[in-house]
Protein backbone atom coordinates (compact mmCIF):
# COMPACT_ATOMS: atom_id res chain seq x y z
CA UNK A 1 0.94 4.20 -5.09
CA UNK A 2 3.04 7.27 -5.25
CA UNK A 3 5.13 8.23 -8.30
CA UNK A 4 8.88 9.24 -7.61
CA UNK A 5 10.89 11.88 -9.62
CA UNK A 6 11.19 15.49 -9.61
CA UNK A 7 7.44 17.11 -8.87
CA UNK A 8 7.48 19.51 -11.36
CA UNK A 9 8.34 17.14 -14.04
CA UNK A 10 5.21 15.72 -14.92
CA UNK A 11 3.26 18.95 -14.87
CA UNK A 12 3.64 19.05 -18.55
CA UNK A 13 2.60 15.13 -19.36
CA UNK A 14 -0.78 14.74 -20.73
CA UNK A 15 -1.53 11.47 -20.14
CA UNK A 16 -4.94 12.22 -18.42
CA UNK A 17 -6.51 9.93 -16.38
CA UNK A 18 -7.81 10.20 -12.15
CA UNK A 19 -6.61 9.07 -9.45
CA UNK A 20 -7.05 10.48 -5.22
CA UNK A 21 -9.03 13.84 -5.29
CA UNK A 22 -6.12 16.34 -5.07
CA UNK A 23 -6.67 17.45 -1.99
CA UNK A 24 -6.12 17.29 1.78
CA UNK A 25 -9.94 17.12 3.05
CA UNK A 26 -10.67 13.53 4.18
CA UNK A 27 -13.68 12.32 5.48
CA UNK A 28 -13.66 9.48 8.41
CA UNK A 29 -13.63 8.75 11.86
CA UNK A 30 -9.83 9.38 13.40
CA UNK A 31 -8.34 6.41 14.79
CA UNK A 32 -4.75 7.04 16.31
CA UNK A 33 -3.02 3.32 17.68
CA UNK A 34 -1.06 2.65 20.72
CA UNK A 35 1.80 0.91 19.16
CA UNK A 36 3.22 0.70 15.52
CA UNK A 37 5.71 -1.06 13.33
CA UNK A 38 7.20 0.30 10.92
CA UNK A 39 7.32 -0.79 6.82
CA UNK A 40 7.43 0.07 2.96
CA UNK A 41 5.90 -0.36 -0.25
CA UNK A 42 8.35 -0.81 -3.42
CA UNK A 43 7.87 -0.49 -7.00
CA UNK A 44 9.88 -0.64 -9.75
CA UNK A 45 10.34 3.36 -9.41
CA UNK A 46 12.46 2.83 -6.55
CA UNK A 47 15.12 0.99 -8.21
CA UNK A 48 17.44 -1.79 -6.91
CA UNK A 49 16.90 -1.82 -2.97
CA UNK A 50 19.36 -2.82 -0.69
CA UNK A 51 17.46 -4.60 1.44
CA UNK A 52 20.08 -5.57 4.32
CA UNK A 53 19.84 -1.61 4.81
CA UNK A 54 16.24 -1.13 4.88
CA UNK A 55 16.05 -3.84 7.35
CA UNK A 56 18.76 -2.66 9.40
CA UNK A 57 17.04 0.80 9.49
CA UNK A 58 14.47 -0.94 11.41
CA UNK A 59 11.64 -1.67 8.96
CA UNK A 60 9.82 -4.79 9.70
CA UNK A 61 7.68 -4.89 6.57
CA UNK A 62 7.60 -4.52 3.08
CA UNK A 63 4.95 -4.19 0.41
CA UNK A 64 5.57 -5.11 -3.21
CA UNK A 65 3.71 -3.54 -6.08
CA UNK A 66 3.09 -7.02 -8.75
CA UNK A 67 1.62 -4.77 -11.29
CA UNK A 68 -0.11 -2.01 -12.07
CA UNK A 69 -3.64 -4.00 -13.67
CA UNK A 70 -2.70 -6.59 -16.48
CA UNK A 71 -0.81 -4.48 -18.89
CA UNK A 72 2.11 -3.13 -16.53
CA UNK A 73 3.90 -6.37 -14.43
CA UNK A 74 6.34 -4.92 -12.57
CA UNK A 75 9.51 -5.93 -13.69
CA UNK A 76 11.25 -5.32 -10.18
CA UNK A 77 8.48 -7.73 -7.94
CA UNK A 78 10.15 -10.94 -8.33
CA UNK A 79 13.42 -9.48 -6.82
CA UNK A 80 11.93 -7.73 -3.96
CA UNK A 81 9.39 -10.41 -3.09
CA UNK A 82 12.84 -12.77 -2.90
CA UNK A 83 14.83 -10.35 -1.22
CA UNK A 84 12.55 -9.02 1.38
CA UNK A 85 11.96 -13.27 3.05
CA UNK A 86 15.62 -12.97 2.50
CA UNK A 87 16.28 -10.80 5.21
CA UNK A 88 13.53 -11.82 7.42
CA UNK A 89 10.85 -9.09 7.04
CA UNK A 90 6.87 -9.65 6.74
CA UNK A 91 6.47 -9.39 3.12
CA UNK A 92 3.70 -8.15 0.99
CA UNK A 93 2.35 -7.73 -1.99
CA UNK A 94 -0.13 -5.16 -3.97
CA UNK A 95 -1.98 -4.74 -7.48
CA UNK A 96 -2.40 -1.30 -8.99
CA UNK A 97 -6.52 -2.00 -9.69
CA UNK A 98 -7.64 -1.39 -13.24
CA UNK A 99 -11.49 -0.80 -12.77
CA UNK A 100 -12.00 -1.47 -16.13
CA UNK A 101 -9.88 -4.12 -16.80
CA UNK A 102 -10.94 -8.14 -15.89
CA UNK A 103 -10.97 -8.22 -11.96
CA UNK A 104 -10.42 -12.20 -12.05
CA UNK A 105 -7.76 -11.64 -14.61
CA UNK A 106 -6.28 -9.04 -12.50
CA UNK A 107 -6.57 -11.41 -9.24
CA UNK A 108 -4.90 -14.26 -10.95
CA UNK A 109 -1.99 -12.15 -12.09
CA UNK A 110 -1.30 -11.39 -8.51
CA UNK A 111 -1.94 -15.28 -7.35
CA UNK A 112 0.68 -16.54 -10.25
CA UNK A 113 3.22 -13.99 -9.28
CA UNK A 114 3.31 -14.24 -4.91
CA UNK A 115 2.47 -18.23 -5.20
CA UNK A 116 1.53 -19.91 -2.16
CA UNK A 117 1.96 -17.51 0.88
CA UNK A 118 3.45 -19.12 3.89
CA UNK A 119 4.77 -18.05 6.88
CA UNK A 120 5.91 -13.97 7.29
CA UNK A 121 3.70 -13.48 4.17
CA UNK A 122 0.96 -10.78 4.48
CA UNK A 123 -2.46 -11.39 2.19
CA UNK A 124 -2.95 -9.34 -0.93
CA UNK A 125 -3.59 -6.11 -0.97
CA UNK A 126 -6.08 -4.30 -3.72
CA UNK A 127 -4.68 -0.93 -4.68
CA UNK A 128 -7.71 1.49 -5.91
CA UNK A 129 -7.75 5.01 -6.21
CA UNK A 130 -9.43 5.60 -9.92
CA UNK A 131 -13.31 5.50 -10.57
CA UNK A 132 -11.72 3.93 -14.10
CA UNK A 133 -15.25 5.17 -16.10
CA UNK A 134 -16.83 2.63 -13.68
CA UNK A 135 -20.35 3.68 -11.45
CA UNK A 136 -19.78 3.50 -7.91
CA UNK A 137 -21.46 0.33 -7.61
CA UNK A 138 -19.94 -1.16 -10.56
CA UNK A 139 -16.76 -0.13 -9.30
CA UNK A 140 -17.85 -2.13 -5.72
CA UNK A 141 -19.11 -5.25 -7.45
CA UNK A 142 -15.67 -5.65 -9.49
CA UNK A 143 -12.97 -5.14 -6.34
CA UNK A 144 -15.84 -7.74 -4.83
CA UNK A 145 -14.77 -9.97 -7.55
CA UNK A 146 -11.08 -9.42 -6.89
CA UNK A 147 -11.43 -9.74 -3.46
CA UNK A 148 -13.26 -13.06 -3.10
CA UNK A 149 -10.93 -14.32 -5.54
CA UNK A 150 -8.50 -13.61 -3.69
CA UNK A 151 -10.00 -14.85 -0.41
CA UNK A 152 -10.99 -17.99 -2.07
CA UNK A 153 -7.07 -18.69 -3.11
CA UNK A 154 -5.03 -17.82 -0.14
CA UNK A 155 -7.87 -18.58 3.06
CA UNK A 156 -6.92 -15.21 3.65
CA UNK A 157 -8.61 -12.06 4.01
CA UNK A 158 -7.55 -9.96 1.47
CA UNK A 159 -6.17 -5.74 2.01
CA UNK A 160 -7.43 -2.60 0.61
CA UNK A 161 -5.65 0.41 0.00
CA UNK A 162 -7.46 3.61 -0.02
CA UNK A 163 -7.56 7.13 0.74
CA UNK A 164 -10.47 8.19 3.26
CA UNK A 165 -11.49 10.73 0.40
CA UNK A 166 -11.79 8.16 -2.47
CA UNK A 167 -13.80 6.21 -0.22
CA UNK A 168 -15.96 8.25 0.78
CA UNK A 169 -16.69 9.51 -2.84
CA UNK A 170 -16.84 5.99 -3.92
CA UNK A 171 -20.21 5.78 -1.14
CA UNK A 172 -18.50 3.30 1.39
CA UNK A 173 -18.47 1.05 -0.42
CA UNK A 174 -18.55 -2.53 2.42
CA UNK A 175 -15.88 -4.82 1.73
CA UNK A 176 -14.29 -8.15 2.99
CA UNK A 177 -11.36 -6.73 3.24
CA UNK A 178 -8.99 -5.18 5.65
CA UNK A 179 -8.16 -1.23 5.34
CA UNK A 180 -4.28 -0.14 4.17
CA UNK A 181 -5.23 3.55 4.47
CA UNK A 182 -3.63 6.44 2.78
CA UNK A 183 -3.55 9.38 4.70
CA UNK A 184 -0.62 12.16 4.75
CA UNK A 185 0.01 15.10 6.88
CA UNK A 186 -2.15 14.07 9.72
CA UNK A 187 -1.34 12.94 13.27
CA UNK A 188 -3.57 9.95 13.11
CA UNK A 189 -5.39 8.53 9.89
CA UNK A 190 -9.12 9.19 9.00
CA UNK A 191 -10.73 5.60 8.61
CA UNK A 192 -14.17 5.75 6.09
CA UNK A 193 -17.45 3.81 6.67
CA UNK A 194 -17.90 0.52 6.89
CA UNK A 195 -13.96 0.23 8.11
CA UNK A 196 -14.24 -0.11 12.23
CA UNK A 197 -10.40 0.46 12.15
CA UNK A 198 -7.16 0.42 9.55
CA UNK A 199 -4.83 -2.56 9.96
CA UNK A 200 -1.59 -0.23 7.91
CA UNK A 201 -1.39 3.53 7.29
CA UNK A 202 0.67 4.87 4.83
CA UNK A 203 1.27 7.77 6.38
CA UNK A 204 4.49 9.64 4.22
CA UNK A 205 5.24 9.67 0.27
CA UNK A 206 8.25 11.52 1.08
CA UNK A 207 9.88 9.62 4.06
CA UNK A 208 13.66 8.57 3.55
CA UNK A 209 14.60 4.65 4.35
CA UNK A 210 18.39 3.88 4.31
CA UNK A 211 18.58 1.27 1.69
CA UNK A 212 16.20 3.06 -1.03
CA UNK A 213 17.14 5.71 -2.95
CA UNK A 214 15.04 9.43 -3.29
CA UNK A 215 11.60 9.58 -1.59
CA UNK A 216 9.77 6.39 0.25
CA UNK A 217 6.04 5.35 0.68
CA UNK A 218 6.24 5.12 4.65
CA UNK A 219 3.63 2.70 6.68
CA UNK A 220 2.75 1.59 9.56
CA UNK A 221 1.50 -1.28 11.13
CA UNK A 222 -1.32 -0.85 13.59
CA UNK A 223 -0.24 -3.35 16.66
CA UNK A 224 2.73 -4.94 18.18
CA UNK A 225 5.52 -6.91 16.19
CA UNK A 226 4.18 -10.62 17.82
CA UNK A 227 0.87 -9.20 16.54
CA UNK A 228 2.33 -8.32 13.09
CA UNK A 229 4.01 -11.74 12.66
CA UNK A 230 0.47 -13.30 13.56
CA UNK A 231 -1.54 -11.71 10.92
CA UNK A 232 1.50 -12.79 8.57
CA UNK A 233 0.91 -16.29 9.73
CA UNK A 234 4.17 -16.28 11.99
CA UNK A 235 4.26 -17.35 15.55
CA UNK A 236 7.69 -15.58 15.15
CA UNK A 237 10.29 -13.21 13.53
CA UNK A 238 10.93 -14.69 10.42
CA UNK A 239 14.54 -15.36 10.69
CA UNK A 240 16.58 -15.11 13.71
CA UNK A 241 19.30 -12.24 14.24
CA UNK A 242 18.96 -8.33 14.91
CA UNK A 243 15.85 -6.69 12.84
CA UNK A 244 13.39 -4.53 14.17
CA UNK A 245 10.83 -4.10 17.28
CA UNK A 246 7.79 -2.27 18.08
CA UNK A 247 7.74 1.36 18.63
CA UNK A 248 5.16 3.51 21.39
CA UNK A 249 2.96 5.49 18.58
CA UNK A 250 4.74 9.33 19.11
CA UNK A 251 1.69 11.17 17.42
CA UNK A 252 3.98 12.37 14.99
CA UNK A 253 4.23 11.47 11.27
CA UNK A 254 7.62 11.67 9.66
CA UNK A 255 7.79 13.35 6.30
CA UNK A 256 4.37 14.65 6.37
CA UNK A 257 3.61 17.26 4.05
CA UNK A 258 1.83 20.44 4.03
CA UNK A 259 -1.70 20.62 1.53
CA UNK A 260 -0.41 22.55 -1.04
CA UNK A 261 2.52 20.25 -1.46
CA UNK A 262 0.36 17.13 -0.87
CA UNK A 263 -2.02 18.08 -3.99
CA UNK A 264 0.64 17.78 -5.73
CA UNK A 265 2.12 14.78 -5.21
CA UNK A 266 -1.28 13.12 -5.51
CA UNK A 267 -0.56 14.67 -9.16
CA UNK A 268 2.44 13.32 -9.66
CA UNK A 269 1.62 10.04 -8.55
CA UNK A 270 -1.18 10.04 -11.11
CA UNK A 271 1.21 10.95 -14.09
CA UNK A 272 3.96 8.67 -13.69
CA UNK A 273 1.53 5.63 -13.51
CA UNK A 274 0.03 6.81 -16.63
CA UNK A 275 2.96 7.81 -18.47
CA UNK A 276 4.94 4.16 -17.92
């Protein structure tokens, strides 16, 4: 997910490494939705949230990063996975995917840390955007592994995040999982092969959420709230009192940037991961 910090900073880290092609060319079939909920995704780069703000701001779902493979738990998940049922938001949860790193390992780190989901939680969700030395297919065959862990654990079907580009590089690859696409300064996201549609769009790394200090990963949901709290395994709002509702999709993405500027945030992203 996206680094935060001044962009300019990390221009002169050498940590090395890939991550998105750094560019704005996506490949995909354009899929625009009807109606949208808004959410988040937190790491421990975005500090201590308030989260009776975020919610009052009229975000009805966050995502928490658990780690970023096995050698970087984030020390800020427990908190946010607490705090976020706390104030009656669908919660979720992602891994940072290590390609070359143990996918069961990786799988079970994430299974240990969310426990048993229940009611308002969402299902796992696979974060990949390096090749990690891997061949496409061995890439495919290990986030198989992690999924169908996964799967196997919760009875539910497990997320992928993504950027159309990465994707489509990677060969399309066919998963059995559901698409959490990344894809900034467009109207409506690009959705790659096999995907038939994208279930969350992360659609901003520069959006502003009261509640969260400097830049936030903005998402949305693709469907009504009733239909968010059903794939969350919730007949209803978690908890009762004011929170927030569904919104008419406006065809407009908040804090989208332009290419030049999205390049390099894909860079920055890539060297504050690395550089931890």
């Amino acid at each position: 997910m996206r680094s935060k910090g001044a962009l300019l900073v990390f221009l002169a880290a050498s940590c090395g490494g890939g991550a998105f092609p750094e560019t704005d060319t996506e490949a995909g079939l354009t899929i625009c939705a009807n109606t949208t909920v808004e959410g988040v995704d937190v790491s421990r780069w975005d500090g201590t949230v308030d989260w009776a703000a975020v919610r009052s701001a009229g975000i009805a779902f966050a995502i928490a990063r658990v780690s970023d493979g096995l050698a970087y738990p984030d020390s800020s998940f427990d908190a946010n996975w607490a705090a976020i049922k706390a104030h009656g938001m669908v919660r979720g949860s992602y891994q940072y995917f290590e390609p070359a790193q143990d996918p069961i390992a990786q799988a079970n780190l994430v299974l240990q840390r969310v426990g048993a989901l229940g009611p308002g939680d969402l299902p796992p969700a696979l974060d990949i955007e390096t090749m990690g030395g891997l061949t496409s297919a061995a890439l495919a065959a290990s986030m198989a592994q992690w999924i169908e862990r996964i799967r196997f654990a919760t009875g539910r079907r497990p997320i992928v995040y993504t950027s159309p580009a990465f994707w489509s590089a990677l060969g399309n690859a066919n998963v059995a999982a559901d698409l959490w696409v990344a894809n900034w300064a467009v109207t409506c996201p690009s959705v790659p092969g096999p995907f038939a549609s994208w279930k969350l769009w992360q659609y901003s790394a520069t959006g502003s959420v009261s509640g969260i200090a400097g830049m936030a990963d903005r998402s949305r949901f693709n469907g009504s709230l009733a239909e968010l709290f059903a794939w969350a395994g919730s007949g209803s709002q978690p908890d009762a009192g004011p929170g927030p509702s569904t919104t008419p999709a406006t065809g407009c993405s908040s804090g989208a940037v332009g290419p030049s500027a999205l390049a390099l945030l894909m860079f920055a992203r890539r060297r504050r991961r690395l550089c931890q």
